[in-house]
Protein backbone atom coordinates (compact mmCIF):
# COMPACT_ATOMS: atom_id res chain seq x y z
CA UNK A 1 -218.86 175.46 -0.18
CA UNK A 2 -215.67 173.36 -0.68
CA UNK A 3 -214.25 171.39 2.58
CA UNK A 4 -210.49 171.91 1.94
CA UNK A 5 -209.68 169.20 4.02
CA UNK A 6 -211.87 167.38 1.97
CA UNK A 7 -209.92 168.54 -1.40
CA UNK A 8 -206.57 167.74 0.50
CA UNK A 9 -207.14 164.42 1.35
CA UNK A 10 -209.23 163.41 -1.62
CA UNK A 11 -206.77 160.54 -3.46
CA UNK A 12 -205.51 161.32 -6.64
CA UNK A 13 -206.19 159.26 -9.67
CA UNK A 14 -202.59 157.31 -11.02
CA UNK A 15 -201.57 159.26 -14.41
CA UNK A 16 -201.77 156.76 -17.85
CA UNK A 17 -197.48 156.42 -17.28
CA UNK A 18 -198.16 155.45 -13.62
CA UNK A 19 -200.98 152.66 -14.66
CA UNK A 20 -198.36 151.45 -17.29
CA UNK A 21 -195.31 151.20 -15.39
CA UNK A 22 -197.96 149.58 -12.71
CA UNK A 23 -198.95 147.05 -15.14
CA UNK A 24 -195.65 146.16 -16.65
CA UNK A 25 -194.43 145.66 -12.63
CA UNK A 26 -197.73 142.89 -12.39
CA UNK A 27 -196.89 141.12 -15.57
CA UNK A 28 -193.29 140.71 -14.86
CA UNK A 29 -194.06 139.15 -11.50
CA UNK A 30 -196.45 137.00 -12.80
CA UNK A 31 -194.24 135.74 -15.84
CA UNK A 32 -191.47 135.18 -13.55
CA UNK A 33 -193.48 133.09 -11.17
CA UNK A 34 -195.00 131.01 -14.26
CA UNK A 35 -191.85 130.07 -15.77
CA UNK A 36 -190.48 129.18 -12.46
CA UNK A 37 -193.41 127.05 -11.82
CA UNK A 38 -193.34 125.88 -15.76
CA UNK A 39 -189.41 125.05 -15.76
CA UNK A 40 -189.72 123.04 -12.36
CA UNK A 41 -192.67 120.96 -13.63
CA UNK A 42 -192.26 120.55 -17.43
CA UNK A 43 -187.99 120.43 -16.54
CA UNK A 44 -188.21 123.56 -19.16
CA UNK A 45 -185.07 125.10 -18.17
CA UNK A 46 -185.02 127.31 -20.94
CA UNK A 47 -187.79 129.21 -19.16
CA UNK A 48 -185.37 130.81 -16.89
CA UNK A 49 -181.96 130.30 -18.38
CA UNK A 50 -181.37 131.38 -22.08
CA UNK A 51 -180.49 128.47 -24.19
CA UNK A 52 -176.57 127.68 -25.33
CA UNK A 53 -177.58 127.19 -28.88
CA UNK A 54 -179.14 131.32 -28.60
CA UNK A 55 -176.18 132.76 -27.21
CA UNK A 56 -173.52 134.54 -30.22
CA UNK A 57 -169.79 133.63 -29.84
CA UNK A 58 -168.92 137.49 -29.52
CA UNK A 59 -165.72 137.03 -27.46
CA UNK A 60 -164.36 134.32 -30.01
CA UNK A 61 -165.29 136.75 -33.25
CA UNK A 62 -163.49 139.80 -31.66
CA UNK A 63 -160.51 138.08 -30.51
CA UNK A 64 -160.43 136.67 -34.74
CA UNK A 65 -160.45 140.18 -35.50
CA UNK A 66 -158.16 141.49 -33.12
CA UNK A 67 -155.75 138.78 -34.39
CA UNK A 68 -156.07 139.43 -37.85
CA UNK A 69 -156.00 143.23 -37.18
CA UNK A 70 -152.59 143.13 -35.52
CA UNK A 71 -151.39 140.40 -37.57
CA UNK A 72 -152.26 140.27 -41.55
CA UNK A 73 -153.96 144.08 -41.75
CA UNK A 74 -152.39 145.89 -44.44
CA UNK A 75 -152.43 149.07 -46.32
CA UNK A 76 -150.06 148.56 -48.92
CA UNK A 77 -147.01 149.76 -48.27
CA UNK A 78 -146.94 149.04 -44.20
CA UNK A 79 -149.52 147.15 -41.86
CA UNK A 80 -151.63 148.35 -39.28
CA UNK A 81 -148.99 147.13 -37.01
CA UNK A 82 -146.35 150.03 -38.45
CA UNK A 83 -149.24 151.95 -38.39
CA UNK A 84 -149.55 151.72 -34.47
CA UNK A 85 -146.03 151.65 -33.45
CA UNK A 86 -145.82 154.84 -35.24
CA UNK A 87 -147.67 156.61 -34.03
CA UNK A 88 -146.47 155.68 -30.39
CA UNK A 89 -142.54 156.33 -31.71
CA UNK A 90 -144.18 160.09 -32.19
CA UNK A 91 -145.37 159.74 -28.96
CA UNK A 92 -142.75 158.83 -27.40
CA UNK A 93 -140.28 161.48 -28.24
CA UNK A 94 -141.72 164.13 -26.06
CA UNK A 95 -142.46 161.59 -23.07
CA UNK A 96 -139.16 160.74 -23.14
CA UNK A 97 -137.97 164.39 -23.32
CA UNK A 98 -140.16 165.07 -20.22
CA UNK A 99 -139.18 162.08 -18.21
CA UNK A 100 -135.56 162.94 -18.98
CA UNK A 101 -136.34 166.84 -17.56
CA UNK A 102 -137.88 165.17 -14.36
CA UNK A 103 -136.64 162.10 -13.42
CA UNK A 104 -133.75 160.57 -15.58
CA UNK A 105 -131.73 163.35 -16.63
CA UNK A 106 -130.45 163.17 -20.23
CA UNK A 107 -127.98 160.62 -20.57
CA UNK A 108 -126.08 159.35 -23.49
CA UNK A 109 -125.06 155.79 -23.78
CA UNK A 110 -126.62 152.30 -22.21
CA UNK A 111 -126.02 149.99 -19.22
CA UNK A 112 -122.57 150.77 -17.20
CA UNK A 113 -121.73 152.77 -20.15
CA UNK A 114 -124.21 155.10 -19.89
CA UNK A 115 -122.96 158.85 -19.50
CA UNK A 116 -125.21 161.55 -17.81
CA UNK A 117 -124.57 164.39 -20.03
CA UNK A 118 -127.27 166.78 -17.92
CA UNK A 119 -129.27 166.03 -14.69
CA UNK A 120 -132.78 166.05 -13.89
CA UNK A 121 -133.92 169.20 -12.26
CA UNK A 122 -133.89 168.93 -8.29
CA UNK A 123 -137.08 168.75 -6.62
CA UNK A 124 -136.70 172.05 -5.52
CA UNK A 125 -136.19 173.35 -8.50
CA UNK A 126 -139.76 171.68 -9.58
CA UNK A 127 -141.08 172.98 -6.01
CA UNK A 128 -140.01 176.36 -6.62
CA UNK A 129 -141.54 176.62 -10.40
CA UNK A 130 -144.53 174.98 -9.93
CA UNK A 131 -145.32 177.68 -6.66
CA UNK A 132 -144.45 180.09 -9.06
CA UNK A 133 -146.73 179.28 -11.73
CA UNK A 134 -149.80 178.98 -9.23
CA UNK A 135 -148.68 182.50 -8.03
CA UNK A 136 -149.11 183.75 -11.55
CA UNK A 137 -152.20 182.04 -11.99
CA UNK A 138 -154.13 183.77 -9.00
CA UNK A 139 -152.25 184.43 -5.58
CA UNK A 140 -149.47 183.70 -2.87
CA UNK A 141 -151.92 181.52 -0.83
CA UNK A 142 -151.97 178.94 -3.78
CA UNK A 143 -148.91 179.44 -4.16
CA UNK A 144 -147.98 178.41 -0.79
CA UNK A 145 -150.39 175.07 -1.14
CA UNK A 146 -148.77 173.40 -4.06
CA UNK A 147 -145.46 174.16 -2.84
CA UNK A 148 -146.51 172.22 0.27
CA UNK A 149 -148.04 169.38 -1.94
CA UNK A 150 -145.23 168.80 -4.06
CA UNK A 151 -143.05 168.80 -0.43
CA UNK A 152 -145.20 166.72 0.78
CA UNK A 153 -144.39 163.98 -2.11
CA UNK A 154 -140.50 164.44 -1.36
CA UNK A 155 -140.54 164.25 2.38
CA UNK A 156 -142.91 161.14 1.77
CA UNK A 157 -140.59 159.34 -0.86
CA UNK A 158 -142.93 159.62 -3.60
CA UNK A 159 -140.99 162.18 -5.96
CA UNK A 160 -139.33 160.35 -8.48
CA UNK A 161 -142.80 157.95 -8.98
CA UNK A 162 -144.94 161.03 -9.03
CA UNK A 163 -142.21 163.27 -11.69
CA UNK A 164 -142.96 159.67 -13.56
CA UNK A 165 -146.56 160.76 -13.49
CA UNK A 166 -146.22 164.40 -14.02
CA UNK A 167 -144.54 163.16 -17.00
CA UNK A 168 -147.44 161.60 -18.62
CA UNK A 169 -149.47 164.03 -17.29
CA UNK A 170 -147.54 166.91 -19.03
CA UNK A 171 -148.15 165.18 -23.01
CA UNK A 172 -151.47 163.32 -22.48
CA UNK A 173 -153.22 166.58 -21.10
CA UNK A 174 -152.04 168.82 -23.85
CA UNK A 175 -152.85 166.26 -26.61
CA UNK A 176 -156.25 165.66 -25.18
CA UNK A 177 -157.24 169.18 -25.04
CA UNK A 178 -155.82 169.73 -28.85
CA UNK A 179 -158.00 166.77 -30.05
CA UNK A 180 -160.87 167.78 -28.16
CA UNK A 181 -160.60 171.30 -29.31
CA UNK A 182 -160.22 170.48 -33.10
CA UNK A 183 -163.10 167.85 -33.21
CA UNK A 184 -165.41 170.05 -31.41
CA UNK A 185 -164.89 172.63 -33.98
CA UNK A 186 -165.84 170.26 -36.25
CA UNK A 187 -168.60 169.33 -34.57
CA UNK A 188 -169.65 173.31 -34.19
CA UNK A 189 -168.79 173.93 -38.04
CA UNK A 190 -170.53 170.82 -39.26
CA UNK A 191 -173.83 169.97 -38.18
CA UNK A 192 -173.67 166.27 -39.80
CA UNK A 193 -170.41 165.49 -37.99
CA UNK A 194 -171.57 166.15 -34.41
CA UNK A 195 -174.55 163.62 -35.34
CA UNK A 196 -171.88 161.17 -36.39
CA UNK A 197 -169.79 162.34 -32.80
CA UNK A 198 -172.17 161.96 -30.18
CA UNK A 199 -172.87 158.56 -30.16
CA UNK A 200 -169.34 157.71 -30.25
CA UNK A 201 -168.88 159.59 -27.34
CA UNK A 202 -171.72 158.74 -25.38
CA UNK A 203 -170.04 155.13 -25.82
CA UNK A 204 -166.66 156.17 -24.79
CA UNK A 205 -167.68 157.70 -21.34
CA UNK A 206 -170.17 154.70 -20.81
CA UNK A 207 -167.64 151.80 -21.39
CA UNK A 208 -166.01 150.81 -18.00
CA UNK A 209 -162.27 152.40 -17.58
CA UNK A 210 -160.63 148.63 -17.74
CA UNK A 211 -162.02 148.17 -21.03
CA UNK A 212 -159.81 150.66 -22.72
CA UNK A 213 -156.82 149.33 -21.98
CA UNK A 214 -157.32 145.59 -23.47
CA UNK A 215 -157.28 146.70 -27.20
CA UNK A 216 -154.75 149.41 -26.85
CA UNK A 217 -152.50 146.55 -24.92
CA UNK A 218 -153.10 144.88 -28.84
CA UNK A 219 -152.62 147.66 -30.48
CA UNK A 220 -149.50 149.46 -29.24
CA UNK A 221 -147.83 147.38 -26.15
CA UNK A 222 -146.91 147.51 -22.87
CA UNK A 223 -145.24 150.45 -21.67
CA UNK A 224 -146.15 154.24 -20.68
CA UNK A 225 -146.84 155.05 -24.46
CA UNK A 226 -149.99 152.97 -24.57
CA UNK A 227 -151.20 154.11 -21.54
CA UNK A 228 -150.71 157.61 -22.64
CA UNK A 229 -152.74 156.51 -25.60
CA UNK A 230 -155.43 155.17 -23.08
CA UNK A 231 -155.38 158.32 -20.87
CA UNK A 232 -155.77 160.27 -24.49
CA UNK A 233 -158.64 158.36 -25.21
CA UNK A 234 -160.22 158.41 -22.19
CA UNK A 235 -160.10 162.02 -21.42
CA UNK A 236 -160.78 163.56 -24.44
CA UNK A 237 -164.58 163.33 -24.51
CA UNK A 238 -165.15 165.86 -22.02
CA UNK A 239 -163.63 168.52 -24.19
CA UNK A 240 -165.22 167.85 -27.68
CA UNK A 241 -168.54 168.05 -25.70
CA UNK A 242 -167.89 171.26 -24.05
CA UNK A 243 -166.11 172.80 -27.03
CA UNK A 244 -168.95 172.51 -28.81
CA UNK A 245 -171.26 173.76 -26.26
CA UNK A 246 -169.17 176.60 -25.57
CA UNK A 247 -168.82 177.90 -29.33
CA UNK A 248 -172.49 177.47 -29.72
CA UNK A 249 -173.13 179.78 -26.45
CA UNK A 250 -171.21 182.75 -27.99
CA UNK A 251 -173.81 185.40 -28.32
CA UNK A 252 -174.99 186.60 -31.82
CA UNK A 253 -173.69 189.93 -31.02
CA UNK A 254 -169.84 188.96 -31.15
CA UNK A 255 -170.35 186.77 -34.49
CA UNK A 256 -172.12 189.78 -35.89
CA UNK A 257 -169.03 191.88 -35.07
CA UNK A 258 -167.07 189.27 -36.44
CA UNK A 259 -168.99 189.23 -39.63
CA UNK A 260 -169.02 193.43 -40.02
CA UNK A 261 -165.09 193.26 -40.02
CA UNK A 262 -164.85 190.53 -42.61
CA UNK A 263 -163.45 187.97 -40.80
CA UNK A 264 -163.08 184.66 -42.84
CA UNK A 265 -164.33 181.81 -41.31
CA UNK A 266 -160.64 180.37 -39.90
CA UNK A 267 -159.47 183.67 -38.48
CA UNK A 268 -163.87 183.86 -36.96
CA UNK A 269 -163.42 180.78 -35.50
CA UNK A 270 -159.69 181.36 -34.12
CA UNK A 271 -159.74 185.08 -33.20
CA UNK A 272 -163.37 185.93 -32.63
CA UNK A 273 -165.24 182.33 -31.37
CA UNK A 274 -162.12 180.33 -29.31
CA UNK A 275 -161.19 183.48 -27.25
CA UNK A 276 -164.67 184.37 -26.64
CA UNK A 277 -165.23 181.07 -25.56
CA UNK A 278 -162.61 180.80 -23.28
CA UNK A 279 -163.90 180.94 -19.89
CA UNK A 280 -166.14 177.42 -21.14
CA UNK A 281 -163.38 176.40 -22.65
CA UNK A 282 -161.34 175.97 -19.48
CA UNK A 283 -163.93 174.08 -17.66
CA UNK A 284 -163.33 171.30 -20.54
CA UNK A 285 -159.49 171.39 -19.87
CA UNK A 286 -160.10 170.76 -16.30
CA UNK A 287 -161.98 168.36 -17.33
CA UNK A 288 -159.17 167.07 -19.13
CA UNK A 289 -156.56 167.13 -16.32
CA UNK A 290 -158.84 165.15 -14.02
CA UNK A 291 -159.54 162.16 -15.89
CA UNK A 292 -155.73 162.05 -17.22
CA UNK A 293 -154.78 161.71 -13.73
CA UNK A 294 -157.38 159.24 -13.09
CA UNK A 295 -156.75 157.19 -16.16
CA UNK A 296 -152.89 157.83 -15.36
CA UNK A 297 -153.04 155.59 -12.37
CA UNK A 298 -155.28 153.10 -13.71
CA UNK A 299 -152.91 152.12 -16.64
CA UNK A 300 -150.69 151.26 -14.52
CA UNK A 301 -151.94 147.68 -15.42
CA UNK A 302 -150.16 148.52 -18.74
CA UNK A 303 -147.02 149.64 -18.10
CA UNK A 304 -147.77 153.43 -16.85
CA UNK A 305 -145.22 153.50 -14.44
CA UNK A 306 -144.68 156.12 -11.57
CA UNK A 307 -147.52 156.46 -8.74
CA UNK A 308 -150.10 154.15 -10.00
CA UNK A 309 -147.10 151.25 -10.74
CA UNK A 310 -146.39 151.82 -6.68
CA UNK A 311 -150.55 151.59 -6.35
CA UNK A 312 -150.60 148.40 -8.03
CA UNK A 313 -147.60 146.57 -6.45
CA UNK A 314 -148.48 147.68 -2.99
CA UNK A 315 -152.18 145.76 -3.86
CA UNK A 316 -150.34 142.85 -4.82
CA UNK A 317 -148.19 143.27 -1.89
CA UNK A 318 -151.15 143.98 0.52
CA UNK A 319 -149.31 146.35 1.59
């Protein structure tokens, strides 16, 4: 008969990974004691520090580029400079309309000549509409909560620094959920481009949130429309990922349906997949709103404005 003490306490032997991992632990131990040893005997410092002569100048071949991108890039008939500043003169229309509904009011006219020709709306105007989309959206309780937060910014001098925000907030959001919607239907229609995708993305949500904001700061300027471009970038990954997902998890049984009724393959994708894929496809825009308002307050460094411009200044400040 079998002790099962015996069986419980027998040791077991290490798996083939284990012994590896084991022996790669021993060897890079020992190799870093040698070439301590080695460096401090032979004076062979490039046991332990890597050489000058190895290292590649990657800093001083990116800033070239950067230079010659902003600088002497052309496509003919306008540079990649018009090329940028376009695009953030598009951008800027609607964040200016926004700002002007919030904070500004619309006014017509510059420095003491400047004419208000319609004021911002009052914060309890904003209070009042923003209770009564959350009591549309699911009850009076919630309703009652962001009433109180948005009262709470008021009574705590924050409002005109947060409608700053809300701003961005209000065309970054929207444009990141468009982008990530269209190029994860790509990525769901063709196979070839969501090979191309995902590595791009896995890069995007793996580089460090600074590191966005150097190039666009080349590319388009200081001022709120690069950081919307940065808080575009930045959140948009999210959203192709779980568009894609999401279309792929519609069962057979509705793109079957779809098929019997002869949809074509826009108004399958637009009336039978996307609203099917709805409930998935909000998680993404969540997704969405929460890294715009990180990234919101991070570009600050870049001319954001609003609450992350008070964040930064009180750092400076200490205070």
């Amino acid at each position: 008969a079998i002790n099962p003490r015996t069986v419980r306490t027998r040791a077991l032997p290490l798996s083939p990974g284990a012994l590896t991992w084991l022996g790669l632990a021993v060897v890079t131990f020992v190799l870093s004691q040698t070439s301590r040893d080695l460096s401090r005997a032979l004076d062979a410092r490039w046991l332990v520090k890597t050489p000058r002569e190895l290292r590649i100048s990657m800093s001083t071949d990116i800033s070239a580029f950067m230079k010659w991108l902003v600088e002497d890039a052309h496509f003919g008939l306008f540079s990649f400079t018009d090329l940028t500043r376009g695009i953030a003169w598009l951008l800027e229309q609607p964040y200016e309309l926004a700002k002007a509904v919030l904070v500004s009011g619309f006014v017509q006219g510059l420095g003491d000549e400047a004419v208000q020709l319609l004021p911002p709306l009052s914060w309890i105007a904003v209070i009042f509409v923003v209770a009564a989309i959350a009591h549309y959206a699911k009850s009076i309780g919630l309703a009652v909560f962001v009433g109180l937060c948005f009262l709470y910014l008021a009574v705590f001098g924050q409002w005109e620094s947060a409608m700053v925000t809300l701003a961005s907030i209000l065309i970054a959001v929207p444009l990141g959920v468009g982008g990530g919607l269209l190029l994860g239907i790509a990525g769901y229609r063709w196979r070839w481009f969501d090979r191309a995708l995902t590595p791009v993305l896995d890069l995007m949500q793996t580089v460090p949130v600074f590191a966005y904001l150097v190039p666009i700061l080349f590319l388009f300027g200081f001022g709120p429309v690069a950081a919307l471009v940065a808080t575009v970038i930045y959140a948009m990954p999210p959203m192709v990922r779980i568009t894609t997902l999401a279309l792929r998890g519609v069962p057979s049984e509705i793109r079957e349906f779809g098929t019997m009724v002869g949809c074509t393959s826009r108004q399958m994708t637009w009336r039978v997949l996307v609203p099917s894929a709805m409930p998935s496809l909000m998680v993404g825009v969540n997704q969405v709103i929460m890294l715009s308002l990180n990234m919101v307050i991070i570009a600050s460094m870049i001319g954001a404005g609003g609450l992350g411009y008070d964040v930064l200044t009180s750092l400076r400040r200490l205070d």
